[in-house]
C-alpha atoms as a PDB file:
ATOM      1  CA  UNK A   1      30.138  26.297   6.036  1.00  0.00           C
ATOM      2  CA  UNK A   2      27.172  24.241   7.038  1.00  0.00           C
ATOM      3  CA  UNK A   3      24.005  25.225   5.605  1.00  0.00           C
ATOM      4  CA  UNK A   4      21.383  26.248   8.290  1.00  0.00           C
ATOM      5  CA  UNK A   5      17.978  23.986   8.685  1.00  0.00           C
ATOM      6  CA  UNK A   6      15.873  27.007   6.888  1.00  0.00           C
ATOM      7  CA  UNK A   7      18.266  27.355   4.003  1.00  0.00           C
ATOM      8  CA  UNK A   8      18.163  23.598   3.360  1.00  0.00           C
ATOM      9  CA  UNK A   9      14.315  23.753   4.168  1.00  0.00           C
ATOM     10  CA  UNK A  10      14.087  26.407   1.256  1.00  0.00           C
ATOM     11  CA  UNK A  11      16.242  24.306  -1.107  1.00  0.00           C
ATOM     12  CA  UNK A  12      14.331  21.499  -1.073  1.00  0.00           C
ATOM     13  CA  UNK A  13      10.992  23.172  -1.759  1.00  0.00           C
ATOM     14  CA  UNK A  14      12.731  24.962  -4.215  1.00  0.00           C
ATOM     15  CA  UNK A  15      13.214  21.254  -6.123  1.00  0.00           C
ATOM     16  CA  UNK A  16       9.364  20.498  -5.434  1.00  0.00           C
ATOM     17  CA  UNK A  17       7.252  20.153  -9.029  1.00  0.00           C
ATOM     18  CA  UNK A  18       4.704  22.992  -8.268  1.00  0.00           C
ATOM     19  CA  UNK A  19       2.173  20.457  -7.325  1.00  0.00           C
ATOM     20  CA  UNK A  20       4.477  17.670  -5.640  1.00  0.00           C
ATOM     21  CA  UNK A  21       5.306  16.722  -1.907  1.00  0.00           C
ATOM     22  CA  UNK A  22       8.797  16.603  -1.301  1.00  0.00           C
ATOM     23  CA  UNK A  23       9.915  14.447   2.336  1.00  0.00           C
ATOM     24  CA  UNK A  24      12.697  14.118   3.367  1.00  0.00           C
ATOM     25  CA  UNK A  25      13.917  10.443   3.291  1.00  0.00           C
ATOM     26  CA  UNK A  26      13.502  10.128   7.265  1.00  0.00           C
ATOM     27  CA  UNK A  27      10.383  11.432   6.783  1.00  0.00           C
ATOM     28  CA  UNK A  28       9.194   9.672   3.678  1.00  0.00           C
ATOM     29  CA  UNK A  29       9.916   6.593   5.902  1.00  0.00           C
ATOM     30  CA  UNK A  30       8.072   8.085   9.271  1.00  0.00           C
ATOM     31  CA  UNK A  31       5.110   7.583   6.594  1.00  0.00           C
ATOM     32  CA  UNK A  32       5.221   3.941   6.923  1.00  0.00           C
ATOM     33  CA  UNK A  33       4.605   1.869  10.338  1.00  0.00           C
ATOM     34  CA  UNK A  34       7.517   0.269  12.309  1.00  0.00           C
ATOM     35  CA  UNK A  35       6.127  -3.162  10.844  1.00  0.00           C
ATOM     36  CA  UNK A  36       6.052  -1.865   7.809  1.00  0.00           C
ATOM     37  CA  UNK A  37       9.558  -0.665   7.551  1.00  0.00           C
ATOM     38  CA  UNK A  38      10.753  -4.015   9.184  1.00  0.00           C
ATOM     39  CA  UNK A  39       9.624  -5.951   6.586  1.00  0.00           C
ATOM     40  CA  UNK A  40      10.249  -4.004   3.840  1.00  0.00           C
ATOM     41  CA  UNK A  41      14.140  -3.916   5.422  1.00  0.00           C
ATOM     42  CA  UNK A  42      14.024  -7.451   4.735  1.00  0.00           C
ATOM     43  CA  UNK A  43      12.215  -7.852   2.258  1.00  0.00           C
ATOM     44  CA  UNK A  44      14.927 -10.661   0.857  1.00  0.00           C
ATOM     45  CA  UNK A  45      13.857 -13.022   3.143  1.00  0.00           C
ATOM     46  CA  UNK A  46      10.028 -12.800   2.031  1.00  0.00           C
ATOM     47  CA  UNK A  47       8.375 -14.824  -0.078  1.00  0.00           C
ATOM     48  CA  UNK A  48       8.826 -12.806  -3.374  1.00  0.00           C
ATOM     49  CA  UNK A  49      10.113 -14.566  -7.085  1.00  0.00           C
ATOM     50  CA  UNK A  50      14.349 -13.699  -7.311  1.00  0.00           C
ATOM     51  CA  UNK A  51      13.340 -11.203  -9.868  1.00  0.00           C
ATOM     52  CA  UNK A  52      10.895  -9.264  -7.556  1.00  0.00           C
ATOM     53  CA  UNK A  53      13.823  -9.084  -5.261  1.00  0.00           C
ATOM     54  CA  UNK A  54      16.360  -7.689  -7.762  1.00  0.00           C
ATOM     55  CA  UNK A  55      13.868  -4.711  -8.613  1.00  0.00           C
ATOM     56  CA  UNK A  56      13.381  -4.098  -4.850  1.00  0.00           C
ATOM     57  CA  UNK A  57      16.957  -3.979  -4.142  1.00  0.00           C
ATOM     58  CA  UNK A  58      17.457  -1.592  -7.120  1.00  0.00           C
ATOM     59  CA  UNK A  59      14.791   0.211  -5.928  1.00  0.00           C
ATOM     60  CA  UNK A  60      16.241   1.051  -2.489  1.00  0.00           C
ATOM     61  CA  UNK A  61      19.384   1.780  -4.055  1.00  0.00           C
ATOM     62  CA  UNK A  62      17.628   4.237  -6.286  1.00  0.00           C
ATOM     63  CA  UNK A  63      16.246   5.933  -2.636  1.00  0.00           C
ATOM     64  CA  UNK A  64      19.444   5.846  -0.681  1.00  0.00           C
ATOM     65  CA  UNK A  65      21.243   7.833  -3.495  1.00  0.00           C
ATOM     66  CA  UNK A  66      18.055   9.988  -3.950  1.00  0.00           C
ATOM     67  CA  UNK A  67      18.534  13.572  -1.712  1.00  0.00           C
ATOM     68  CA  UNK A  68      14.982  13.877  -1.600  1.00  0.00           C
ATOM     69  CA  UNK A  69      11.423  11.706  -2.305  1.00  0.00           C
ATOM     70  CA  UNK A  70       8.869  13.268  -4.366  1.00  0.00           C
ATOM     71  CA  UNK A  71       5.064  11.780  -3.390  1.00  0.00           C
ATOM     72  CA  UNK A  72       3.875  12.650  -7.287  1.00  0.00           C
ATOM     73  CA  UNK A  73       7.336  10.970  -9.347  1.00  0.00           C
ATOM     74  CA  UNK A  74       5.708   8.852 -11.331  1.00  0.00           C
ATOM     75  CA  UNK A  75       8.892   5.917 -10.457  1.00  0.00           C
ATOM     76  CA  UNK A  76       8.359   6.628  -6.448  1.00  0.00           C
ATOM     77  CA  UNK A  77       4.021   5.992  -7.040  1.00  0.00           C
ATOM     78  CA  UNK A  78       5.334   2.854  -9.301  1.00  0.00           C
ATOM     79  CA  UNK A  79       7.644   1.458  -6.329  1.00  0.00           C
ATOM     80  CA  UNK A  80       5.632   1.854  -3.480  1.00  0.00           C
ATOM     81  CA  UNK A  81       2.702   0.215  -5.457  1.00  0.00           C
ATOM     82  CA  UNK A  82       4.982  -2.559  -5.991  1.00  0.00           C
ATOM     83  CA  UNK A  83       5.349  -2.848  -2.142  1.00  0.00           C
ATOM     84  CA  UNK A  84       1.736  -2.975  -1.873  1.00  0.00           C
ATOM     85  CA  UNK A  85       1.108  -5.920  -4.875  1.00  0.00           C
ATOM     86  CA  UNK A  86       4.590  -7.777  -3.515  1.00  0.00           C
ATOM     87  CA  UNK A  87       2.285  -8.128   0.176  1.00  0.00           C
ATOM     88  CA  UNK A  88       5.258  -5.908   1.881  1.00  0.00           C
ATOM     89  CA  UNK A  89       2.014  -3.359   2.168  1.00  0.00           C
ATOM     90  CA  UNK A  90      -1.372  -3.768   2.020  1.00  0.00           C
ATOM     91  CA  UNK A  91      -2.346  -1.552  -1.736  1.00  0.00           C
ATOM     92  CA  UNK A  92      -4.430   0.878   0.898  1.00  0.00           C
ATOM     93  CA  UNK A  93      -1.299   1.894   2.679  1.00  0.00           C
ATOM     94  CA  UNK A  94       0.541   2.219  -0.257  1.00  0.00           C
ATOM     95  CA  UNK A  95      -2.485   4.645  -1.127  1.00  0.00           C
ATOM     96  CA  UNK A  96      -2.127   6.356   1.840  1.00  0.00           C
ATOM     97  CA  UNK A  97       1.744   6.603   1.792  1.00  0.00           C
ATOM     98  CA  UNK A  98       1.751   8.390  -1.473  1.00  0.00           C
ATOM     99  CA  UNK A  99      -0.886  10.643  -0.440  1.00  0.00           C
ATOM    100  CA  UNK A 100       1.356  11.639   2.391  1.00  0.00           C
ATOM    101  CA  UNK A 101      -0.860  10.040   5.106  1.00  0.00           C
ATOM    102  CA  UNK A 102       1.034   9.287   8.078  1.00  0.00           C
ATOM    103  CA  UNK A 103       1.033   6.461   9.113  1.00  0.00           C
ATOM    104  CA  UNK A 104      -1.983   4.858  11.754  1.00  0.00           C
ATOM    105  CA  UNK A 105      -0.407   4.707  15.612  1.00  0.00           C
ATOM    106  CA  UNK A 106       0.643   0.788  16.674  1.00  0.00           C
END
């Protein structure tokens, strides 16, 4: 049987660190700007060094196997940093992304 949308809702707080905000990867991504998530979809055609790019495309691996984001892990702060000192951010966004700040209208 298919779990219902409240029993899922309840499971995934349930995996929350007491002080942590847990999205949903849709809506870890609805945290970032359409621009935003174009280029960091393609991020291997920006200007970054090869080994930049190897750590980015680990790092998306790392979220499409993930069944949740976490705003406080320590790894998900360190990556979407690294968006914001590669230039696929500006550092303020990134700020604002892992304080769960939606992002501003286009």
């Amino acid at each position: 049987a298919i779990p219902s949308q409240d029993d899922l809702d309840a499971y995934i707080k349930s995996k929350a660190a007491p002080d942590g905000i847990v999205l949903t990867k849709y809506q870890f991504r609805q945290l970032f700007t359409l621009a935003e998530r174009v280029t960091c979809d393609n991020f291997a055609t920006a200007n970054i060094p090869a080994n930049y790019k190897a750590i980015l495309v680990t790092m998306f691996k790392d979220l499409e196997l993930s069944g949740d984001v976490q705003l406080t892990n320590p790894q998900t702060a360190q990556g979407v940093r690294l968006l914001g000192q590669l230039g696929l951010l500006t550092p303020a966004r990134a700020e604002d992304i892992l304080a769960n700040r939606p992002a501003p209208t286009e």
